[in-house]
Protein backbone atom coordinates (compact mmCIF):
# COMPACT_ATOMS: atom_id res chain seq x y z
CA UNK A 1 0.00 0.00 0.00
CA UNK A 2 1.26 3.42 -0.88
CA UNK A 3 0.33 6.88 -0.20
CA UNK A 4 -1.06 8.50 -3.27
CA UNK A 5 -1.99 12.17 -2.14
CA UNK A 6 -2.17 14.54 1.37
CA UNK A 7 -4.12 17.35 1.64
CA UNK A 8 -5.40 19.69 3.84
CA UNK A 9 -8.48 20.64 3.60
CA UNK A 10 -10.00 24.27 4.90
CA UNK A 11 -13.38 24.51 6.54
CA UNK A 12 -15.07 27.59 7.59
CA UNK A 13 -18.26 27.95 9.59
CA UNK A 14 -20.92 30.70 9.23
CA UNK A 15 -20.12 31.52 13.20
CA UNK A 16 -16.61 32.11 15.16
CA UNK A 17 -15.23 31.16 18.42
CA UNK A 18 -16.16 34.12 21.29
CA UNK A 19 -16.70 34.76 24.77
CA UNK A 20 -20.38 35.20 25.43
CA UNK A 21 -22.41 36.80 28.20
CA UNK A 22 -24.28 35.24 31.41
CA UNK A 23 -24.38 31.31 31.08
CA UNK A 24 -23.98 31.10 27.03
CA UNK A 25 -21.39 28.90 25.67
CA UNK A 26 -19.09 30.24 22.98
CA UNK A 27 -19.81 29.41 19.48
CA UNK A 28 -17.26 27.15 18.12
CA UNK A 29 -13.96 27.24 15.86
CA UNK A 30 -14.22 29.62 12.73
CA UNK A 31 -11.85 27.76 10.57
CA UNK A 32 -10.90 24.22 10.61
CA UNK A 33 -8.03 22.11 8.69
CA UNK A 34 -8.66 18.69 7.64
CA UNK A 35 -5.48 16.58 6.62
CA UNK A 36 -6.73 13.90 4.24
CA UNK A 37 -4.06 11.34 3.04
CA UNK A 38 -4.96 8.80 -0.03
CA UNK A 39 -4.02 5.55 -0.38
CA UNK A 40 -3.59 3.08 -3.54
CA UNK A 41 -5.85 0.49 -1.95
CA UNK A 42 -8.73 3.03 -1.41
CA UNK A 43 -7.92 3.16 1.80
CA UNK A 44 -8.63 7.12 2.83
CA UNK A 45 -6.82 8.41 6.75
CA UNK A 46 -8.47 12.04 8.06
CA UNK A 47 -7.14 14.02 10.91
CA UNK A 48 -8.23 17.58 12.42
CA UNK A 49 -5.90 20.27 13.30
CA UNK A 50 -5.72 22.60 15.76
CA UNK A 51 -3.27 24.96 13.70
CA UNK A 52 -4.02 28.05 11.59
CA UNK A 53 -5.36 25.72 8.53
CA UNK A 54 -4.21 28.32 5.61
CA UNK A 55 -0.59 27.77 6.88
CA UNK A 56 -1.17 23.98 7.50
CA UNK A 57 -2.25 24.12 3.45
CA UNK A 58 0.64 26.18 2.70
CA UNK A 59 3.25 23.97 5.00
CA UNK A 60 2.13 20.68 2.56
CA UNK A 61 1.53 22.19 -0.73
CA UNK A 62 5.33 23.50 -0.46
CA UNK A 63 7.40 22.87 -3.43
CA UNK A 64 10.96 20.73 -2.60
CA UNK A 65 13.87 22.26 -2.34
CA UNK A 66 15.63 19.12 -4.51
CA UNK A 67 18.28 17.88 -2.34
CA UNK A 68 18.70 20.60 0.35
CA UNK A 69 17.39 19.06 3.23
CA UNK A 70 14.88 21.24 5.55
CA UNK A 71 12.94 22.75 3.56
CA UNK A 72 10.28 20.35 1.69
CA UNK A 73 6.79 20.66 1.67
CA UNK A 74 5.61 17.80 3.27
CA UNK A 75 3.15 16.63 0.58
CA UNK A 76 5.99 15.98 -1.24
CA UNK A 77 8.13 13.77 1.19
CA UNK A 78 4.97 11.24 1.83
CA UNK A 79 3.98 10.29 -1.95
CA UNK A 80 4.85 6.44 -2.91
CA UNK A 81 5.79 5.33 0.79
CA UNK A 82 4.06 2.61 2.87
CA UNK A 83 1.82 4.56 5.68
CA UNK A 84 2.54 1.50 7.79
CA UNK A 85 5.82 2.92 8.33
CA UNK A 86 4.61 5.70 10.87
CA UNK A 87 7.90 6.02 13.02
CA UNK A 88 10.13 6.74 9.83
CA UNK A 89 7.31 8.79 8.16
CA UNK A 90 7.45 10.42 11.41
CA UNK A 91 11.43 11.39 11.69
CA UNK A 92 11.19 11.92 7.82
CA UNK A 93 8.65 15.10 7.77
CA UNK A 94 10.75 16.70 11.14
CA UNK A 95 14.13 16.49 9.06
CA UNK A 96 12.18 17.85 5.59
CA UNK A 97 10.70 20.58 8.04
CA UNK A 98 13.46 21.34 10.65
CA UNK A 99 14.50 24.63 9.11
CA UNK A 100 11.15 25.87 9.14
CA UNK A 101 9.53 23.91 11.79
CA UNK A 102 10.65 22.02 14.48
CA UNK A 103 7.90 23.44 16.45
CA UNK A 104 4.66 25.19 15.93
CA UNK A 105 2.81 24.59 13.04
CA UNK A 106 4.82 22.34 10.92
CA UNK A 107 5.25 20.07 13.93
CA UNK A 108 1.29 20.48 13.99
CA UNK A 109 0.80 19.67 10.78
CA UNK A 110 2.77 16.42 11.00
CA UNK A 111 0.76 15.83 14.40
CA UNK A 112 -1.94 15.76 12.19
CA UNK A 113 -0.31 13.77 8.93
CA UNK A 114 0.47 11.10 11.90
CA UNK A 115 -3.13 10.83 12.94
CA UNK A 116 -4.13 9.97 9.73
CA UNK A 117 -1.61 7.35 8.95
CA UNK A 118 -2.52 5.67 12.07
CA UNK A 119 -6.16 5.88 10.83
CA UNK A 120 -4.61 4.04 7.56
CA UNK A 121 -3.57 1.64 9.33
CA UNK A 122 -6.13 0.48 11.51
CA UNK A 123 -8.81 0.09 8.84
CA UNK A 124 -6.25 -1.56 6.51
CA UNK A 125 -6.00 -4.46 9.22
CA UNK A 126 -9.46 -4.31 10.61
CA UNK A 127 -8.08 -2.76 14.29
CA UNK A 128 -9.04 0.19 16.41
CA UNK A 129 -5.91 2.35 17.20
CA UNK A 130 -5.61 1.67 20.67
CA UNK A 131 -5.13 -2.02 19.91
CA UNK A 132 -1.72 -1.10 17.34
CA UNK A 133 -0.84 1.18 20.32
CA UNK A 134 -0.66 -1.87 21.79
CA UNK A 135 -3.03 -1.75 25.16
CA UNK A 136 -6.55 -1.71 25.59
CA UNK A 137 -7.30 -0.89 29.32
CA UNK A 138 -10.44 0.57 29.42
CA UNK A 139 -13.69 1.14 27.09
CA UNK A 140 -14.92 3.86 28.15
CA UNK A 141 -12.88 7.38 29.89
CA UNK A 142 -14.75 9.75 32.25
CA UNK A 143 -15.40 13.21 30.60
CA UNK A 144 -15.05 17.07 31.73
CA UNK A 145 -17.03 19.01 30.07
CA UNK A 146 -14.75 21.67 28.94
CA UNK A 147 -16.09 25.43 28.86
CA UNK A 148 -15.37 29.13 29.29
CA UNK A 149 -15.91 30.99 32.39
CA UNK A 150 -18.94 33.04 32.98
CA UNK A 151 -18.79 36.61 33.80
CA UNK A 152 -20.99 36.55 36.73
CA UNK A 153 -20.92 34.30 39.39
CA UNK A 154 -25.26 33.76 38.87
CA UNK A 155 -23.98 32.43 35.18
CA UNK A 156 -20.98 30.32 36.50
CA UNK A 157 -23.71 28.65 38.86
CA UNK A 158 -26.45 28.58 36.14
CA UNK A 159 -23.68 26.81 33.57
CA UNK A 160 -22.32 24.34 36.47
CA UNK A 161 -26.34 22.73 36.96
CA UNK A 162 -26.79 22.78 33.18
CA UNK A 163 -23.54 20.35 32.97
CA UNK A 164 -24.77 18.50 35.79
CA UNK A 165 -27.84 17.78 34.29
CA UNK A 166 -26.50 16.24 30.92
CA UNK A 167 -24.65 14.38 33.01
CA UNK A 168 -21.42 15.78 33.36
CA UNK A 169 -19.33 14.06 36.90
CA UNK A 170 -16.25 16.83 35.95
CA UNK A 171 -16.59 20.62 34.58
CA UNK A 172 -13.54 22.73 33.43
CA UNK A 173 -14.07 26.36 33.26
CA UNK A 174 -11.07 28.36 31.48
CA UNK A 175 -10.25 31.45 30.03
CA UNK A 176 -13.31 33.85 29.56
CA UNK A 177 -13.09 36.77 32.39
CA UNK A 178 -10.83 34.98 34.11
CA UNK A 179 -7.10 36.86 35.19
CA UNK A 180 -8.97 40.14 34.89
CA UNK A 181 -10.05 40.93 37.96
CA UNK A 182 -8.67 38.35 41.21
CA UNK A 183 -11.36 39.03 43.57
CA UNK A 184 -13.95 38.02 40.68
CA UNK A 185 -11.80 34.72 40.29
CA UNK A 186 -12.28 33.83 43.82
CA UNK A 187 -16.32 34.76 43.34
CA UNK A 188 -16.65 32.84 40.32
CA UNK A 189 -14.79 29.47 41.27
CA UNK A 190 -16.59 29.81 44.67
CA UNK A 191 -20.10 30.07 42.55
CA UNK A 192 -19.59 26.53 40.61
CA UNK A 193 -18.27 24.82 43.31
CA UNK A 194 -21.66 26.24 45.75
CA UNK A 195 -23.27 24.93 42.33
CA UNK A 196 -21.67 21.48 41.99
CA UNK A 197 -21.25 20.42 45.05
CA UNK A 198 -18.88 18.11 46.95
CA UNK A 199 -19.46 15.14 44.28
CA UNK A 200 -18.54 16.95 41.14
CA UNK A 201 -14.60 17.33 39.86
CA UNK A 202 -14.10 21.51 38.98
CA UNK A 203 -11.07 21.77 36.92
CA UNK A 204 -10.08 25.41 36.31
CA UNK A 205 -7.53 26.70 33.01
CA UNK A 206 -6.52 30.17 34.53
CA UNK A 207 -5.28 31.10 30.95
CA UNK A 208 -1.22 31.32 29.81
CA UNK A 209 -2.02 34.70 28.34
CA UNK A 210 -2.58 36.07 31.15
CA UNK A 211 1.16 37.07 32.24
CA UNK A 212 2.04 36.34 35.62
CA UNK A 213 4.97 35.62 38.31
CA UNK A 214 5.45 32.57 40.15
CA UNK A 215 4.82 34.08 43.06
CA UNK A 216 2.09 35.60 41.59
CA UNK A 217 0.48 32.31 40.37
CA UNK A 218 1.08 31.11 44.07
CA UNK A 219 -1.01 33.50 45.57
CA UNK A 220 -3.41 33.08 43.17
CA UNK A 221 -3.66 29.48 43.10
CA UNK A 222 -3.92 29.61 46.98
CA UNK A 223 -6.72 31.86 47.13
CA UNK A 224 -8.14 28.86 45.49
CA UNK A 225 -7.34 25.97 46.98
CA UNK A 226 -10.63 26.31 49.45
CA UNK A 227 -12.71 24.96 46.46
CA UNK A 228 -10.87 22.13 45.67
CA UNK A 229 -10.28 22.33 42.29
CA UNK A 230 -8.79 19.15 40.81
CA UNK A 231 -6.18 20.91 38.88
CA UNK A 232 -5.49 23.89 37.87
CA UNK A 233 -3.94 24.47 34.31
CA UNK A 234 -1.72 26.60 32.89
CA UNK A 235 -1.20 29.15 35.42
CA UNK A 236 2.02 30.86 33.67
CA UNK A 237 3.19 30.59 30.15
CA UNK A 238 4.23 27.19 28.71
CA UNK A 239 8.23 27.99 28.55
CA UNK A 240 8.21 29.05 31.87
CA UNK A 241 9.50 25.92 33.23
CA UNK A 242 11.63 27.05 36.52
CA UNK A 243 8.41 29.28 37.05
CA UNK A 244 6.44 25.77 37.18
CA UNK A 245 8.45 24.31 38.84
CA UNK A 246 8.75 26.91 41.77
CA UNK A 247 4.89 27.04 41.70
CA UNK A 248 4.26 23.29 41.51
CA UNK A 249 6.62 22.89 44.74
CA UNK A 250 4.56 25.98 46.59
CA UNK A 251 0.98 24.55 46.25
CA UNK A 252 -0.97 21.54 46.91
CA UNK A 253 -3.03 21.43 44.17
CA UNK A 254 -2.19 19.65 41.18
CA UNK A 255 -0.60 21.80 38.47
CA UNK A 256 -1.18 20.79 34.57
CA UNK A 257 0.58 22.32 31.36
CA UNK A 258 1.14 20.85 27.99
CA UNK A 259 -1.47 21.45 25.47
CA UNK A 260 1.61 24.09 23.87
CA UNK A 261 3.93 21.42 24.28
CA UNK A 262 5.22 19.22 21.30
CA UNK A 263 7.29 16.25 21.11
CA UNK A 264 8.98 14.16 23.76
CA UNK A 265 12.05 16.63 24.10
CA UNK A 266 9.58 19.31 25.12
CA UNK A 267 7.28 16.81 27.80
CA UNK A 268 10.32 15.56 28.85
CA UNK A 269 11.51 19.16 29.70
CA UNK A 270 7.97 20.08 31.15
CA UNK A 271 8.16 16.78 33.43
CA UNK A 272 11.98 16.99 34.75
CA UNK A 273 12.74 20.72 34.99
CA UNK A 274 8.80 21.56 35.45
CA UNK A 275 7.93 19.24 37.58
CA UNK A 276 4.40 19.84 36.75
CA UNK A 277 1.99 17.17 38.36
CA UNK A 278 -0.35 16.57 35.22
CA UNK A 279 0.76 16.35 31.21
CA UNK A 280 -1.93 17.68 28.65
CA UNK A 281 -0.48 16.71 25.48
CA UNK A 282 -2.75 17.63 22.38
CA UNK A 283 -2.41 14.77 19.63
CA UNK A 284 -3.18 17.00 17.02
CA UNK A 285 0.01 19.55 18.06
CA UNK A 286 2.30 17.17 19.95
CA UNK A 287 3.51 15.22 17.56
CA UNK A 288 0.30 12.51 16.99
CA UNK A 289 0.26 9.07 18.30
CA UNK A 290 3.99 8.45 17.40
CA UNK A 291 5.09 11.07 19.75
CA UNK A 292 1.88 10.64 22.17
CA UNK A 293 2.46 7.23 22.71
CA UNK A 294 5.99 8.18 23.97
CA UNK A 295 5.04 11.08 25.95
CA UNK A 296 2.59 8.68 28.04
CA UNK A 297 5.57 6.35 28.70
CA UNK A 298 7.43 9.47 30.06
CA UNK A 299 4.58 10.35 31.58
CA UNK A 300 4.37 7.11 33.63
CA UNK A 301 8.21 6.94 34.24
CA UNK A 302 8.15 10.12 36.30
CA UNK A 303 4.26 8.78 37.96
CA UNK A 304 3.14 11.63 36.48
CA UNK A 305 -0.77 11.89 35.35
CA UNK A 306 -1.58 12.29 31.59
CA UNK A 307 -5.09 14.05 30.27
CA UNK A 308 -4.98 14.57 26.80
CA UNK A 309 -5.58 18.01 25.47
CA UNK A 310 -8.48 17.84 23.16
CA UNK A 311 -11.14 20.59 21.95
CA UNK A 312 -11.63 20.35 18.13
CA UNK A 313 -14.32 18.53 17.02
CA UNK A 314 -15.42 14.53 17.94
CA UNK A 315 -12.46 13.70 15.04
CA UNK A 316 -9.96 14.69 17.75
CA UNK A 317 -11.68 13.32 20.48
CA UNK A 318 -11.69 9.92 18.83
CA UNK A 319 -7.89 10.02 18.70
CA UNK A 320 -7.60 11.17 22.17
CA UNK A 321 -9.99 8.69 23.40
CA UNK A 322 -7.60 5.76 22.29
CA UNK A 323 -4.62 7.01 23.21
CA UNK A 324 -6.97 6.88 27.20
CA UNK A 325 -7.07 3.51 26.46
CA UNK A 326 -4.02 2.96 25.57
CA UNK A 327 -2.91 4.52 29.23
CA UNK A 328 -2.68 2.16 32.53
CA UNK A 329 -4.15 4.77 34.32
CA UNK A 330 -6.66 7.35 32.44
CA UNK A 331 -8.53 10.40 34.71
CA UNK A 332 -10.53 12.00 32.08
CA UNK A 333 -11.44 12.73 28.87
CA UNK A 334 -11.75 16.45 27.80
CA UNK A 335 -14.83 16.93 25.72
CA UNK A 336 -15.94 20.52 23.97
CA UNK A 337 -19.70 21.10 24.74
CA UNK A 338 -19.94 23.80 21.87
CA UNK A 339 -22.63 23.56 19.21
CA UNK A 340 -20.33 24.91 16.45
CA UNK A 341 -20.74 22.86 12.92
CA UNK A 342 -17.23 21.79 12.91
CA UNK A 343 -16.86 20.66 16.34
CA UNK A 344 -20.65 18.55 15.84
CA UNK A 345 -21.01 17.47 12.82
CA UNK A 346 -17.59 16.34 11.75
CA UNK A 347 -18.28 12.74 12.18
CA UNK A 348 -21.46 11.16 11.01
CA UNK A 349 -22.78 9.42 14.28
CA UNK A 350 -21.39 12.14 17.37
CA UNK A 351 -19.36 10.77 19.92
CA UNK A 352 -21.83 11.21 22.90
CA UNK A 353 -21.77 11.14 27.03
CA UNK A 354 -23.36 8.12 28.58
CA UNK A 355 -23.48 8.51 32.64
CA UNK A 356 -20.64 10.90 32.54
CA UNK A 357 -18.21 8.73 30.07
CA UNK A 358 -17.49 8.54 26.78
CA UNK A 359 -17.24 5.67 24.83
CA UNK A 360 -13.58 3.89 22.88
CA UNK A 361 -14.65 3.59 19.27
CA UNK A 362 -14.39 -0.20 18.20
CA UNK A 363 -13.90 0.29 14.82
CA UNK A 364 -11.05 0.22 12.85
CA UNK A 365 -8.63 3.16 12.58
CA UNK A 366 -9.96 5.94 14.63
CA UNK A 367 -13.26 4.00 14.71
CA UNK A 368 -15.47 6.83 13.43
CA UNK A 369 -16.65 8.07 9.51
CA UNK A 370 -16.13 11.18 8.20
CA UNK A 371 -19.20 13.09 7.53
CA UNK A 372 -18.57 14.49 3.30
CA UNK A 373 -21.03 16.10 3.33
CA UNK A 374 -20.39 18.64 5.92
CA UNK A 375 -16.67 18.62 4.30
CA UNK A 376 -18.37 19.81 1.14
CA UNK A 377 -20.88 22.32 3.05
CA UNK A 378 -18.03 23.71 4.57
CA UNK A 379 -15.12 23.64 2.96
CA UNK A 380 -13.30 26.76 1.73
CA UNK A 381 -10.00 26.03 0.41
């Protein structure tokens, strides 16, 4: 079998991803990249990405450079080779990319090109992915429903019994409001855990952007320890690393970073020098399954925990949810509760909560079908 074509394809919604008032959810992603790889035996891999798509398109439609290493489009590096050969497909697009890449969104892209080869390669043997990863633990992974923060501590508590009542066990509020005013923190965190409960897991994401100290992120994550938030993640920006690692030692809460992260040089950084108590790694930027599979083996040589990053659309949830069951010990599954087009109706039959989990797919490859249609409804570029 040999791979006769990559793409990325661009979708665009009629909406865009925003911060609404009182208890509304935001919208959804504006644009959305689709890598779709081709196959001689009709055998077709798709992936998500969470880069900007128009550069994803632009990082594979590249012309070579001939022999000059480092600077291929990645299209070009892929045609006529076996996709079963994921680890040197892998190390192949990093060396075509390095002078360009390395990091950001040529390692996203191949994050994504990865994805899809694995995808190839579990419907061309009749195999789910977590099966080639080589573990099956668990059929089903706990979900957080992941959301924005409210801006009023009556919409925090409105949105935290909404949740509840789909059937949510584990909320994540993030970004929104938060970081702009610290006695509102403390007034909204204090509102959804009144709301939830002493039964219901609160995960906060205080938001890299917002710039602060170590000692800054102490204080703050003390004056919220009282509602015992399971973690709290990405208090200070993702190269800080002695700033983790000061803050991590300071607090008893658990500390998470990673979804900026990429490749097992950078976790491996995070976990030793950051000593950060919970790795987020995003498939779909960290290097896909050839890198996440290592980055969980880190993970578990330094007993740290691992929750995979994941907010696209049910396509990357999918791939997140088998590299869960791929893990000896899984906490949760991140799931987007957004109504956006591209983060619903991706896949034909939505991956959906059942008593606060969310089911492995069983299927081969990533275990769930493209929806074309809503590729052509959508698509843009």
């Amino acid at each position: 079998m040999k791979i006769t074509n990559v793409e990325v394809i661009i979708l665009e919604s009629p909406g865009a991803y925003e911060a609404t008032a009182g208890a509304e959810e935001a919208y959804g992603i504006r644009y959305l990249g689709i890598v779709k790889i081709e196959t001689d035996a009709g055998i077709t891999g798709y992936a998500d990405l969470e880069t900007q798509p128009h550069v994803a398109q632009a990082i594979v439609d590249a012309p070579s450079e001939g022999a000059v290493p480092g600077f291929q489009g990645l299209r070009s590096v892929l045609l006529g080779e076996d996709p079963f050969e994921m680890e040197r497909l892998w190390h192949k697009m990093y060396m075509a990319s390095v002078y360009y890449g390395r990091r950001g969104a040529a390692l996203q892209v191949i994050s994504g090109i990865d994805i899809a080869l694995w995808d190839i390669v579990g419907k061309r043997v009749g195999q789910p992915i977590y099966k080639l990863l080589g573990a099956g633990y668990r059929d089903r992974v706990r979900a957080y429903a992941s959301t924005l923060f409210r801006s009023t501590p009556e919409g925090m508590a409105e949105a935290s019994r909404q949740y509840v009542e789909r059937g949510f066990t584990a909320i994540k509020f993030g970004w929104g409001v938060f970081g702009q005013d610290p006695e509102r923190d403390v007034q909204l965190v204090a509102a959804a855990r009144k709301a939830l409960g002493g039964h219901v897991d609160l995960l906060i994401d205080t938001g890299w952007y917002v710039h602060r100290t170590a000692k800054e992120a102490i204080r703050m994550v003390r004056t919220l320890e009282p509602y015992r938030p399971f973690l709290i993640e990405e208090p200070l920006s993702p190269e800080d690393y002695d700033g983790y690692a000061q803050l991590s030692g300071a607090v008893d809460t658990l500390i998470a970073c990673g979804e900026q992260e990429a490749t097992e040089w950078g976790f491996r950084t995070l976990i030793e020098r950051g000593q950060v108590d919970v790795v987020q790694p995003d498939l779909s930027r960290c290097g896909g399954f050839t890198a996440g599979r290592k980055i969980v083996h880190l993970a578990d040589m330094h007993n740290k925990l691992c929750i995979p990053h994941s907010w696209i659309s049910d396509l990357l949830t999918a791939a997140s949810l088998h590299l869960n069951a791929f893990m000896r010990r899984a906490t949760f599954q991140e799931f987007n509760v957004t109504s956006g087009p591209l983060s619903r109706e991706l896949c034909k039959t939505p991956i959906q909560l059942e008593d606060g989990f969310l089911r492995v797919p069983q299927g081969p490859g990533l275990g769930v079908e493209v929806d074309e249609s809503t590729i052509d409804k959508y698509r843009v570029a």
